[in-house]
Protein backbone atom coordinates (compact mmCIF):
# COMPACT_ATOMS: atom_id res chain seq x y z
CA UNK A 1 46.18 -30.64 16.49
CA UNK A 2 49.85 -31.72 16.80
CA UNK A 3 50.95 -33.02 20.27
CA UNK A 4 54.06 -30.56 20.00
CA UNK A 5 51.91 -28.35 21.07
CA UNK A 6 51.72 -29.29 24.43
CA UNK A 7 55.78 -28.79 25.23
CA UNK A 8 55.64 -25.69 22.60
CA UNK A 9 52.96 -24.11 24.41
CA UNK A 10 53.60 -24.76 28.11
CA UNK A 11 57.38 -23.25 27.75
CA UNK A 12 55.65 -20.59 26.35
CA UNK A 13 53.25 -20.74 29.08
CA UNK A 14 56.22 -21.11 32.53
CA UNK A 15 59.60 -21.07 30.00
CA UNK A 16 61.23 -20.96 33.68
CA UNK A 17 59.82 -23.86 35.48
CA UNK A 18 61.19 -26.98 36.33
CA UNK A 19 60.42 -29.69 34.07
CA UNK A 20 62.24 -32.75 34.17
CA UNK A 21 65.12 -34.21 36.42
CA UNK A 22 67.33 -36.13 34.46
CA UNK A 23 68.66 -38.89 37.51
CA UNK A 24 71.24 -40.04 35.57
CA UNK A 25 73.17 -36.96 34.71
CA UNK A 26 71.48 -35.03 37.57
CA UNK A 27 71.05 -32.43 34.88
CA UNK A 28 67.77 -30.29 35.66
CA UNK A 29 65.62 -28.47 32.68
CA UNK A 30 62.81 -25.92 32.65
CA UNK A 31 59.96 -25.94 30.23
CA UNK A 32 61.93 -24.02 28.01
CA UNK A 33 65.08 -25.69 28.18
CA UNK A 34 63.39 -29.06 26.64
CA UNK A 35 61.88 -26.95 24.32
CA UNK A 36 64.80 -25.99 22.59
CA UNK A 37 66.45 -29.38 23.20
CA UNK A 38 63.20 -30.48 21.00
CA UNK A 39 63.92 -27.55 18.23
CA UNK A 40 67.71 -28.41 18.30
CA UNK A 41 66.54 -32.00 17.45
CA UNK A 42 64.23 -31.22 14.90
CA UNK A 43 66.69 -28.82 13.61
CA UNK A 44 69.59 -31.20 12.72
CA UNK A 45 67.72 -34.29 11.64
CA UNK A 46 66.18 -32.16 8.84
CA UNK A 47 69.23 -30.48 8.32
CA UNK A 48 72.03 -32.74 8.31
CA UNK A 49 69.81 -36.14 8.18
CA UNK A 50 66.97 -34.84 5.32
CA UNK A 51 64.44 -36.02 7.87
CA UNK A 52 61.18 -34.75 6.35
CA UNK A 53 57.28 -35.41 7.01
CA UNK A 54 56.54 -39.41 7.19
CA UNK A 55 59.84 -40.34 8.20
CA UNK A 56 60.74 -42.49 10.70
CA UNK A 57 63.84 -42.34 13.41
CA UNK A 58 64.31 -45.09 16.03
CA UNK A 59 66.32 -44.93 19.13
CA UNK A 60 67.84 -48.13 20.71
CA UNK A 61 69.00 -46.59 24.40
CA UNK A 62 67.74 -46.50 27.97
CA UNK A 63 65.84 -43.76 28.99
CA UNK A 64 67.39 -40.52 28.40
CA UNK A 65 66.40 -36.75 27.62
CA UNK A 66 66.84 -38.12 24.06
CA UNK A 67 63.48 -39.55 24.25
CA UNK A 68 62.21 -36.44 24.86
CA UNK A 69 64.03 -34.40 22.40
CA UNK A 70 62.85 -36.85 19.73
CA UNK A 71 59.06 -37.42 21.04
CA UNK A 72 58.55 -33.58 20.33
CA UNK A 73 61.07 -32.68 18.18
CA UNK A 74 59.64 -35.44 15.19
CA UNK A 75 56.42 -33.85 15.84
CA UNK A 76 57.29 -30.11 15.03
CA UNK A 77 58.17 -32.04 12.22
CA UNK A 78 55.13 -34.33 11.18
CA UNK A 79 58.26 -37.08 11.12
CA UNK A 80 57.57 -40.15 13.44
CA UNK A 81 59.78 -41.63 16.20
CA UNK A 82 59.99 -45.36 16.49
CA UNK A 83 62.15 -45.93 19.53
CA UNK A 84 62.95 -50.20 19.72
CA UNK A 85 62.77 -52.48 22.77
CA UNK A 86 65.70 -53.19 24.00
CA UNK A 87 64.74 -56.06 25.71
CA UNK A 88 64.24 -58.04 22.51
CA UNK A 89 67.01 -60.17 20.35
CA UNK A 90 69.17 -58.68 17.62
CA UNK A 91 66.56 -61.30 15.22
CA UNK A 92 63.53 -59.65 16.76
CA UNK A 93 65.06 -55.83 16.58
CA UNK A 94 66.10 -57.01 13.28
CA UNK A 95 62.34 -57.45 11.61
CA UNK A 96 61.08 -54.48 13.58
CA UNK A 97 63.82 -52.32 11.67
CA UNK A 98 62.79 -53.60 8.07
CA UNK A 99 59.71 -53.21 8.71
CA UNK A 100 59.39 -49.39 9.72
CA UNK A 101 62.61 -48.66 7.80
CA UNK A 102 63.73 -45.76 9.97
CA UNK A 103 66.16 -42.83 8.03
CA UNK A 104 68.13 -42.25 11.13
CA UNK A 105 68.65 -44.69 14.00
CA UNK A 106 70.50 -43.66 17.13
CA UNK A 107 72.49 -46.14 19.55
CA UNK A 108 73.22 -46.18 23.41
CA UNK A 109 76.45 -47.43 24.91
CA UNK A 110 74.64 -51.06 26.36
CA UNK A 111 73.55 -51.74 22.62
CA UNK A 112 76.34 -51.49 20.48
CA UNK A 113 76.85 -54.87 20.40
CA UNK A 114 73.53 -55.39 19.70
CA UNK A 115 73.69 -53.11 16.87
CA UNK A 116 76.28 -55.12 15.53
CA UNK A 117 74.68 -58.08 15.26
CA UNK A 118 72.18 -56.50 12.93
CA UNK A 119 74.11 -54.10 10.88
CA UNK A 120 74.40 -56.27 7.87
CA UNK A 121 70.93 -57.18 8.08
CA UNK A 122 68.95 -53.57 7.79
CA UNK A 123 68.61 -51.23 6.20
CA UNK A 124 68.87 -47.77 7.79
CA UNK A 125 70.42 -44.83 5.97
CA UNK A 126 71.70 -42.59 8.60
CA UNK A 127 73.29 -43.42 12.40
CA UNK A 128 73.96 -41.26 15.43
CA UNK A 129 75.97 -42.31 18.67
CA UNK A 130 74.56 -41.33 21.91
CA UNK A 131 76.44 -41.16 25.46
CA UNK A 132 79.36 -42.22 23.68
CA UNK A 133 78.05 -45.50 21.89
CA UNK A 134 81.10 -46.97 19.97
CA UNK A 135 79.70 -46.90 16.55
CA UNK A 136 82.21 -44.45 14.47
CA UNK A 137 79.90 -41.86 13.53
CA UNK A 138 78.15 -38.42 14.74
CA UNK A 139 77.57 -38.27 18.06
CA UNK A 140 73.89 -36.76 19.18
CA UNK A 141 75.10 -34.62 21.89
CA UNK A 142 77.61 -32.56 19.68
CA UNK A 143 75.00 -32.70 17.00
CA UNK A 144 72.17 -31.12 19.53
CA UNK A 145 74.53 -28.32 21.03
CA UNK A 146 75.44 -26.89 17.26
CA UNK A 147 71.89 -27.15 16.05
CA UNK A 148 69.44 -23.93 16.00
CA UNK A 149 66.95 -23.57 19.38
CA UNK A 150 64.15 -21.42 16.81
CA UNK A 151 61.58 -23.17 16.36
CA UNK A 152 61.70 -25.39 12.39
CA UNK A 153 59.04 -24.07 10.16
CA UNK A 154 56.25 -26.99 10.17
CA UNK A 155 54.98 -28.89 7.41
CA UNK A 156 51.11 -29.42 7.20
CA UNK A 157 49.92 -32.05 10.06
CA UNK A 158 46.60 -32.87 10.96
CA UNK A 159 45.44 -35.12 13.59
CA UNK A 160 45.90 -37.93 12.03
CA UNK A 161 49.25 -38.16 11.30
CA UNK A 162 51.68 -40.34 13.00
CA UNK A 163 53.72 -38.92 15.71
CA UNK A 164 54.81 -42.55 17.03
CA UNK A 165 55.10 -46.00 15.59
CA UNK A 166 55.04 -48.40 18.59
CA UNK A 167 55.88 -52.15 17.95
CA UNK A 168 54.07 -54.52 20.22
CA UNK A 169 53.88 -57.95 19.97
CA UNK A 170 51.94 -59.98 17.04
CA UNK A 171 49.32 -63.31 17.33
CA UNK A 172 50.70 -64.48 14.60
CA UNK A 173 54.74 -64.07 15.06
CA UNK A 174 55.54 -61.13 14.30
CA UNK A 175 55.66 -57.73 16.30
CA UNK A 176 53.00 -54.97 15.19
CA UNK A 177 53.63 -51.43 14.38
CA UNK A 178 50.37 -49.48 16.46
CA UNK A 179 50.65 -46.55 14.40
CA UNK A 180 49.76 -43.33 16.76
CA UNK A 181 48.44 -40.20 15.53
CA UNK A 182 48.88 -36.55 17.23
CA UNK A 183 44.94 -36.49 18.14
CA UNK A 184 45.57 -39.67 20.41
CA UNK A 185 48.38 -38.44 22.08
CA UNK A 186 46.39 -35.16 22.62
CA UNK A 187 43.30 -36.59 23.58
CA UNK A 188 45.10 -39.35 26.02
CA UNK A 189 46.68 -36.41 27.65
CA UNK A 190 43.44 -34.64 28.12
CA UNK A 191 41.41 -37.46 29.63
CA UNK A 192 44.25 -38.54 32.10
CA UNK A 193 44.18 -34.64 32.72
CA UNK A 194 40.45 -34.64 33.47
CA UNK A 195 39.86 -38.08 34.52
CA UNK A 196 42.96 -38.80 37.02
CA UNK A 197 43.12 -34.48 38.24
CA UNK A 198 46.45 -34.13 37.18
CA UNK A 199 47.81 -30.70 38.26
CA UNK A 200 51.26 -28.40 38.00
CA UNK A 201 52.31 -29.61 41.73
CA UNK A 202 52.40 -33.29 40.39
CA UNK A 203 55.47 -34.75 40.45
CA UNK A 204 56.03 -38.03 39.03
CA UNK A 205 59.14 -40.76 38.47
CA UNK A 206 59.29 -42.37 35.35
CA UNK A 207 60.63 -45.96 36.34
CA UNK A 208 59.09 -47.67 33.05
CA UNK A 209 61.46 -47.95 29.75
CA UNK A 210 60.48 -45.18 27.18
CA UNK A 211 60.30 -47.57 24.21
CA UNK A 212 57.10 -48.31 26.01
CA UNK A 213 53.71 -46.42 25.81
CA UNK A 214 53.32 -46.53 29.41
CA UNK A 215 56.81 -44.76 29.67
CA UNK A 216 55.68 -42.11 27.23
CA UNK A 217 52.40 -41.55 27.80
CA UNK A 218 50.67 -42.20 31.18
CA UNK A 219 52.67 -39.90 32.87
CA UNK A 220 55.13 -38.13 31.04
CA UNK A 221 52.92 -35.77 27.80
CA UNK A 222 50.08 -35.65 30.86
CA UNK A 223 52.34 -33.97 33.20
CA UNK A 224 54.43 -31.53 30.74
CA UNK A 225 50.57 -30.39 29.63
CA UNK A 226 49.51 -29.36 33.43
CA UNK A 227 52.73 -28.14 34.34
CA UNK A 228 54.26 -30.86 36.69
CA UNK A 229 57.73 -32.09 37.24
CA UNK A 230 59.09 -35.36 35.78
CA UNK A 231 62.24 -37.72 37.33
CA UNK A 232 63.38 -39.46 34.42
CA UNK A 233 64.77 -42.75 35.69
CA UNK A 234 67.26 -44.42 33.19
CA UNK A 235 66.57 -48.22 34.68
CA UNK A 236 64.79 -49.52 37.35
CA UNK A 237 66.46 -50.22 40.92
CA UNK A 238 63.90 -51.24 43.75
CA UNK A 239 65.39 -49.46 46.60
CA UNK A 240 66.72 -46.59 44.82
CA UNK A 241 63.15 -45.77 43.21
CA UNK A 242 61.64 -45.67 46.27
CA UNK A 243 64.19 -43.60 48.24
CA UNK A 244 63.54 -42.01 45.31
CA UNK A 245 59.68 -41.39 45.48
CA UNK A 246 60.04 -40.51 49.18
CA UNK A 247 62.93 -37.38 48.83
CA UNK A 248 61.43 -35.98 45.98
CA UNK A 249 58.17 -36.01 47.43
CA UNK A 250 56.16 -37.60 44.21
CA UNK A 251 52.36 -37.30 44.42
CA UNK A 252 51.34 -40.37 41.28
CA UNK A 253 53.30 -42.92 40.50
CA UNK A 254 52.73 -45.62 38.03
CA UNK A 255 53.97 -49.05 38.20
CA UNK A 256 53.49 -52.67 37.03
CA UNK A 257 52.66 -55.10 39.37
CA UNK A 258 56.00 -57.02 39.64
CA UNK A 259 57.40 -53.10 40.68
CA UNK A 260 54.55 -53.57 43.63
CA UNK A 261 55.50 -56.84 44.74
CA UNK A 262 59.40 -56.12 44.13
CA UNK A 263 58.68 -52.81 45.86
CA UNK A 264 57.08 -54.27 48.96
CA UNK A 265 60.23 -56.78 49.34
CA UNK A 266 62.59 -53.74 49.63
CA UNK A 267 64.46 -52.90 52.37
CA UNK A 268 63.38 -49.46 52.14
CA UNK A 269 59.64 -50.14 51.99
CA UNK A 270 58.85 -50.47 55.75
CA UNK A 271 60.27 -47.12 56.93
CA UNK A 272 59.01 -45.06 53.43
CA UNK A 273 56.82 -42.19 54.30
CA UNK A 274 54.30 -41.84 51.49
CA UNK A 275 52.22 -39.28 53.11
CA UNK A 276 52.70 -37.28 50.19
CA UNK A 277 51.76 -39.39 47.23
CA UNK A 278 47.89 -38.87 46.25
CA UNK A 279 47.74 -42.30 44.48
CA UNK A 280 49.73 -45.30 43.27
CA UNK A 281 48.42 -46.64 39.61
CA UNK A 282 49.13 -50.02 38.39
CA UNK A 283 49.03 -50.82 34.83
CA UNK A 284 50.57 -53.01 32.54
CA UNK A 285 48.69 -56.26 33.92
CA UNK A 286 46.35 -57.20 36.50
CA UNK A 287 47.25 -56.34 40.09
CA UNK A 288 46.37 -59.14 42.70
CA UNK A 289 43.88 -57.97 44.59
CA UNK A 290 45.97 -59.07 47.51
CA UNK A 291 48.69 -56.92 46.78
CA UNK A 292 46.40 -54.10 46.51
CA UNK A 293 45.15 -54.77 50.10
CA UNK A 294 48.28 -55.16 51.22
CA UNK A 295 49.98 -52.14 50.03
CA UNK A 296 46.66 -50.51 51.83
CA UNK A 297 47.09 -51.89 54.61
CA UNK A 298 50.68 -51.60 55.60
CA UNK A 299 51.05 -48.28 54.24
CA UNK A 300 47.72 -46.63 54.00
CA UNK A 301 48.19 -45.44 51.00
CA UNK A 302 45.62 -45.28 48.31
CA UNK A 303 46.51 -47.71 45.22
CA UNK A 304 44.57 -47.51 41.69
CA UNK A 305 44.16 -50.39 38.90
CA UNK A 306 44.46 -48.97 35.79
CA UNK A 307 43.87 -50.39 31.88
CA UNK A 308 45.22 -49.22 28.74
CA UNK A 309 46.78 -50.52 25.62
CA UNK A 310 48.79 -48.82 23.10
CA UNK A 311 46.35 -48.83 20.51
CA UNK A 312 43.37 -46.83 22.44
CA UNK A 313 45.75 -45.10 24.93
CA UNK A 314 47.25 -46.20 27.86
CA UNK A 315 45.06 -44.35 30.51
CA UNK A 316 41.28 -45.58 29.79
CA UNK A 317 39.71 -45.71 33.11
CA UNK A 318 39.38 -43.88 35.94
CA UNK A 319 38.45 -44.99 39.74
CA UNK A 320 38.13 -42.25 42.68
CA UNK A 321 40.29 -42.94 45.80
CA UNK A 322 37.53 -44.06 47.61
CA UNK A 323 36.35 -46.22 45.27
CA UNK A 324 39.82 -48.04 44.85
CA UNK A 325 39.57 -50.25 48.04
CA UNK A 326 35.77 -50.40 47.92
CA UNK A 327 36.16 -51.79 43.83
CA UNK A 328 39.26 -53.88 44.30
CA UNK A 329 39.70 -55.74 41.45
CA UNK A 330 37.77 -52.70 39.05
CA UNK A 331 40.15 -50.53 36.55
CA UNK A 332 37.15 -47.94 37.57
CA UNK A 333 34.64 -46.36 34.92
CA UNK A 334 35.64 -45.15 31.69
CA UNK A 335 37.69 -41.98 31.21
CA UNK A 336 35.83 -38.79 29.95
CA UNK A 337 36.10 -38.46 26.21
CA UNK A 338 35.77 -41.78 25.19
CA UNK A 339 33.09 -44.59 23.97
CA UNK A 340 32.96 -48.17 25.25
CA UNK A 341 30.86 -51.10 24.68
CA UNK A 342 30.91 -54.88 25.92
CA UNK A 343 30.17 -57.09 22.73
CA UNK A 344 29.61 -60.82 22.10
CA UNK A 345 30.87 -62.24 19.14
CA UNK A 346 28.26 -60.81 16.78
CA UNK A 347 29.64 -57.44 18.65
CA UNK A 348 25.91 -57.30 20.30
CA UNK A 349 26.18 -55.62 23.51
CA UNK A 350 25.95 -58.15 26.61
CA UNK A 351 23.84 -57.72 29.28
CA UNK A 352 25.12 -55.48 32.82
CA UNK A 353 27.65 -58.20 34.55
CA UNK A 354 27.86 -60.94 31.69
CA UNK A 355 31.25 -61.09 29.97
CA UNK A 356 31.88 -59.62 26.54
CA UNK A 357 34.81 -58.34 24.73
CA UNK A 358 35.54 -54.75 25.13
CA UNK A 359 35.25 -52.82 22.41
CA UNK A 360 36.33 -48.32 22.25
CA UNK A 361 36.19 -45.54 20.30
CA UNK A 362 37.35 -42.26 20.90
CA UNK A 363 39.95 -40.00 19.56
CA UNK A 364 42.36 -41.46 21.37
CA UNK A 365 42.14 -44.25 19.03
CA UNK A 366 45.19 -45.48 16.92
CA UNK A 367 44.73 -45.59 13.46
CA UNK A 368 45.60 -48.73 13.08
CA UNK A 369 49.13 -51.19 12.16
CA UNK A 370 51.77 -50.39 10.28
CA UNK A 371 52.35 -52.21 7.14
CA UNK A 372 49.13 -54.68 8.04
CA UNK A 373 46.32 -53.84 6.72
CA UNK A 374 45.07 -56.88 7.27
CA UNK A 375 45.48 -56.52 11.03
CA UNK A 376 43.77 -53.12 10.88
CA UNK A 377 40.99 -54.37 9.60
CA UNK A 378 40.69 -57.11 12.18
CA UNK A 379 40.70 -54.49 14.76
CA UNK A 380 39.19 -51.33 13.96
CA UNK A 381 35.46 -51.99 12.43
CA UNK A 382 33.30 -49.05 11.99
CA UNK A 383 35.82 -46.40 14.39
CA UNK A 384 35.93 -49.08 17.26
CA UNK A 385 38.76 -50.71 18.42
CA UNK A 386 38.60 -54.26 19.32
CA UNK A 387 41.25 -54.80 22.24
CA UNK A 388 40.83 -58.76 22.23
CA UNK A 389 40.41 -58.00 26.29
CA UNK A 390 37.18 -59.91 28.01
CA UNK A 391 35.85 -57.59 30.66
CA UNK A 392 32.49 -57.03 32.39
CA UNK A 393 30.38 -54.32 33.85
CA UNK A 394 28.38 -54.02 37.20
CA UNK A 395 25.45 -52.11 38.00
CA UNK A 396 27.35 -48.84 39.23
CA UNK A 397 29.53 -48.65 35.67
CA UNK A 398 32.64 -50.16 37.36
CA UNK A 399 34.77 -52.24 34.96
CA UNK A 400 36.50 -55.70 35.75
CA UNK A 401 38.67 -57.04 33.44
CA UNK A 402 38.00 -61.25 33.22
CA UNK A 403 40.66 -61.93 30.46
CA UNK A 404 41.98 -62.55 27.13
CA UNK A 405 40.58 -64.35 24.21
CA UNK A 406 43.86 -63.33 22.33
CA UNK A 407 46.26 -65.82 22.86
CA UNK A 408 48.71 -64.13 24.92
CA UNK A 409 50.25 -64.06 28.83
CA UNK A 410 50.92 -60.64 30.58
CA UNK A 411 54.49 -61.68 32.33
CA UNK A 412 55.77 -58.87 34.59
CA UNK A 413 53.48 -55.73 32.37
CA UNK A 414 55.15 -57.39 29.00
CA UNK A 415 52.82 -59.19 26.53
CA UNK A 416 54.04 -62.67 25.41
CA UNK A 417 51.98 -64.09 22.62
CA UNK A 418 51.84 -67.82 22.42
CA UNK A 419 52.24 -67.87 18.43
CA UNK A 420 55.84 -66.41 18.72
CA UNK A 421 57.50 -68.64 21.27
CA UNK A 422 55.56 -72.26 19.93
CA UNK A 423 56.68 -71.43 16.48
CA UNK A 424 60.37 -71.24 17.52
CA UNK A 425 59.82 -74.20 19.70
CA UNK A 426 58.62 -76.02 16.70
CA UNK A 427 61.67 -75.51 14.69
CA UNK A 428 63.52 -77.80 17.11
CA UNK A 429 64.75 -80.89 15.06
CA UNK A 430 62.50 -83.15 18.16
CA UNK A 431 59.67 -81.03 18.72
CA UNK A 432 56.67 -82.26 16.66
CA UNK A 433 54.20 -79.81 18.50
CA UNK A 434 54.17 -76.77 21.56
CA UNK A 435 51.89 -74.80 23.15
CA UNK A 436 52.18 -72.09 25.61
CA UNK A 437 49.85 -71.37 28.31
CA UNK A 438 50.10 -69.13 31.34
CA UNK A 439 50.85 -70.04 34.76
CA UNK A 440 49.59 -67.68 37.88
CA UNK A 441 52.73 -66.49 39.57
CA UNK A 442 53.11 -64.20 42.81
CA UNK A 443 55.54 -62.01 41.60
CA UNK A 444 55.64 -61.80 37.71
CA UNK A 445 51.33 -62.15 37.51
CA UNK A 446 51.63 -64.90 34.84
CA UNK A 447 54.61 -67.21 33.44
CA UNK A 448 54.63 -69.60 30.11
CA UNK A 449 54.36 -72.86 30.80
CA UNK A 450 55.30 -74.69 27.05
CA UNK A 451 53.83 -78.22 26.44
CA UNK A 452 56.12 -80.19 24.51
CA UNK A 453 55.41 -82.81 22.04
CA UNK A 454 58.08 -84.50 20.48
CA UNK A 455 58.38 -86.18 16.98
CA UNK A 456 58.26 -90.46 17.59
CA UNK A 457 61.60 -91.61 18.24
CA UNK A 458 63.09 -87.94 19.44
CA UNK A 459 64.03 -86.71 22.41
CA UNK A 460 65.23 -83.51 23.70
CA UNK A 461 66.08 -82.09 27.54
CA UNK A 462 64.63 -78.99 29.12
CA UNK A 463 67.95 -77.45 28.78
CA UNK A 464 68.49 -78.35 25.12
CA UNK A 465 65.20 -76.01 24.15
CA UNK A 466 65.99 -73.36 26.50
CA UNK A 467 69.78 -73.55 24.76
CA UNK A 468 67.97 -73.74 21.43
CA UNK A 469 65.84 -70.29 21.89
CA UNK A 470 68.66 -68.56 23.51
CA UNK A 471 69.58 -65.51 21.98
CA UNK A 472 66.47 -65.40 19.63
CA UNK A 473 63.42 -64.65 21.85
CA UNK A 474 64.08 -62.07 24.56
CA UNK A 475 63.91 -63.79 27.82
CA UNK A 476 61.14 -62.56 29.32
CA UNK A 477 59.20 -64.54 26.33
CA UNK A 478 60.81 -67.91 27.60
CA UNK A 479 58.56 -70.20 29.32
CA UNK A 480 59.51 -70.54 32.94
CA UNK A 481 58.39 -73.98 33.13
CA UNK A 482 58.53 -77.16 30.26
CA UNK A 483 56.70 -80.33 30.46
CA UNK A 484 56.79 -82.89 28.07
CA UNK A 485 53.70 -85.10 26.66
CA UNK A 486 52.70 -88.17 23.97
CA UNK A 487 50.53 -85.67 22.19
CA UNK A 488 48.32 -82.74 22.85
CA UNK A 489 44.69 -82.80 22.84
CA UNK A 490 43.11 -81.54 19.67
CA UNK A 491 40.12 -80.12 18.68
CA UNK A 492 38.10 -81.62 15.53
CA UNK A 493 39.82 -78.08 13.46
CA UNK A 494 43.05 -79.28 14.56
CA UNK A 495 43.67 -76.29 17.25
CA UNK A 496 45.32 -77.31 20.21
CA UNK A 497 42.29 -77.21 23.25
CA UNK A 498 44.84 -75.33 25.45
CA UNK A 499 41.51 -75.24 28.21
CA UNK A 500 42.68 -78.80 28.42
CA UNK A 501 46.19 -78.13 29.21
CA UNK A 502 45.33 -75.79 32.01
CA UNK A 503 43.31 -78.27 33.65
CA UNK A 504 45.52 -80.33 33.60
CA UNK A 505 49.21 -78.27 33.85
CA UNK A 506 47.14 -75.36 35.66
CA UNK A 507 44.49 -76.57 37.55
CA UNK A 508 44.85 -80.19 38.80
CA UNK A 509 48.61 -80.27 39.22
CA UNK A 510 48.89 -77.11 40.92
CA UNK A 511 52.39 -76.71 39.89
């Protein structure tokens, strides 16, 4: 089983068919077109860049048909792509690199300087300029038109190689490498297939950055194994998107909930026909329920909640349209081919409607981190995955997701862990002790609010922190809000009783 397959197959399938709309460029491909941009690829990395079985290549760009090329092209190869996040510091790009110590890694134009900031800091054998990045070496365009379109002869690969290393963010500090084998690609593709009824007259936009799983997988491998058509959006724009989603006629579109509320603030939202979209999914964090109604009710169109994580796959539930009113609030039952249990904390099941932590199995399963085999082990016991998610089930099947025991915030569909932004809090000269907690908000679904403690005798302003973490968290990790206190409540372990907090920063405040 190698995921490959799926482009291989379906240009062998409808070579002629329209596949994918680059916006950008405006440049349009059939089936078979991105087929032998994905040979081409696979072509001169082994060729020119000894890329071979096991290796990695990362990609630091906005969306492009380079993602694509790459995605499929590593996999003919049994080679594994590790694109980075853009949105993170040079520092935070900087670990991610020495950790997954890619052969090749190629640069867009927006992150040259970016790239220069860590140059002298990894350690990365080989580097291709793309769109004209400034970085004095090959560029990936001229290095795709002189390749071979055959198809490269392919090593051994079995279903549970990698085909993607995806970096998400760690409890303890440091981002984790979800390591992705072929099987779950497949097997996500095939439930999201089944589950959702994808079909070749599906046409989607992808709005969401392809660094992401949900930018690679909810909508993207799905689609290209049905048949469908794909509008690769480089980065987002509110009113273009949906100007967008109306001309082109889209049928299922995916977006986070911030897209929703962003969305419905457009100036193009009130006159949008969406008579021909089937159904709107939002993933990435939990959708209001008001937003859901609202969307329904100004629009009449049908709007899904969906759940996934890049570990078990990012489509994991399924909901029928007229269920998605009737259930608001439910990411539906679970998809087809896949196992799922709601445990306590000796992972007994829990009674129908208590709370428990939700536990899957499946082949669409990761196979665990990167690197951490200590952080495997923590989350895959006995073939099941434990997502760290609190959820519980009714008496029809229907899933509602309650929250997180994991310490971590879900700020506009990014995850924030708490670990990561108090620890760089606590490195502040004043700052004898921080903790982050999250903060309902109507656009964004949850901010950081950081408790401050500082050292006796020491001051610091709001300003001086935020001044202090600039340039080494990404900003979307920065707490929106700072409040300052004599000390924080502690429990008789010495963990901060961040229940307490919320009460009182959350709760009773209201702020």
């Amino acid at each position: 089983m190698n995921s490959a397959d799926i482009l291989t197959k379906r240009a062998l399938l409808t070579p002629n068919r329209e596949a994918m709309i680059e916006l950008a460029s405006g440049v349009h491909y059939t089936y078979a077109e991105l087929n032998q941009r994905a040979n081409r690829a696979a072509n001169f990395l082994r060729e020119k860049y000894k890329v071979q079985k096991g290796d990695r290549v990362s990609i630091l760009a906005h969306n492009s048909v380079a993602y694509v090329d790459l995605l499929f092209g590593l996999a003919k190869l049994g080679a594994i792509l590790a694109p980075l996040n853009w949105r993170l510091t040079s520092r935070e790009l900087t670990y991610i690199v020495n950790d997954c110590l890619p052969r090749v890694l190629i640069v867009g134009p927006e992150f040259v300087s970016v790239y220069n900031e860590m140059k002298d800091s990894i350690k990365v054998e080989h580097l291709i300029s793309l769109e004209g990045a400034d970085v004095s070496v090959k560029a990936y365009e001229t290095l795709i038109d002189q390749a071979s379109a055959q198809e490269p002869k392919r090593p051994d690969i079995s279903s549970d190689d990698a085909v993607c290393i995806l970096y998400t963010s760690g409890t303890t500090g440091h981002p984790k490498g979800a390591v992705l084998p072929h099987r779950q690609v497949v097997w996500n593709s095939i439930n999201t297939v089944m589950s959702w009824g994808l079909n070749e007259k599906d046409i989607s936009p992808i709005l969401t950055p392809m660094f992401h799983s949900g930018g690679l997988f909810v909508f993207l491998v799905p689609l290209f194994h049905v048949g469908g058509k794909l509008l690769l959006g480089r980065v987002f724009d509110p009113d273009a998107s949906l100007k967008l989603i109306v001309e082109e006629k889209c049928t299922v579109i995916l977006g986070v909930p911030t897209l929703f509320q962003v969305w419905m603030n457009s100036s193009q939202f009130e006159n949008a026909d969406f008579s021909h979209v089937r159904f709107f999914i939002s993933g990435g964090a939990p959708c209001p329920p008001p937003l859901i109604k609202a969307w329904s009710e100004k629009k009449g169109i049908v709007m899904r909640q969906g759940y996934g994580l890049t570990e078990v796959g990012v489509n994991c539930f399924s909901m029928t349209d007229e269920d998605a009113l009737r259930k608001v609030g439910s990411v539906g039952k679970p998809i087809f081919h896949s196992d799922m249990r709601l445990v306590d904390e000796k992972d007994n099941d829990v009674p129908v409607g208590s709370t428990g932590e939700l536990i899957i199995k499946g082949d669409h399963v990761c196979v665990g981190y990167w690197n951490n085999e200590e952080a495997t082990k923590q989350s895959l016991k006995d073939g099941w995955f434990h997502t760290g998610d609190m959820a519980r089930m009714d008496e029809e099947g229907y899933f509602y997701i309650a929250g997180r025991f994991k310490d971590m915030i879900i700020s506009g569909g990014e995850n924030v862990y708490a670990a990561e932004v108090e620890a760089l809090f606590r490195e502040h000269p004043a700052v004898a002790d921080a903790a982050l907690i999250g903060q309902p908000d109507e656009k964004w679904g949850e901010v950081g609010v950081m408790i401050v403690a500082c050292k006796p005798g020491e001051t610091v302003s709001v300003d001086g922190l935020l001044q202090f973490c600039a340039g080494r968290l990404a900003k979307y990790k920065l707490p929106k809000r700072i409040e300052f206190v004599e000390t924080l409540p502690y429990s008789p372990y010495g963990k901060v009783i961040k229940a307490e907090l919320k009460k009182q920063w959350v709760v009773e405040s209201g702020k």
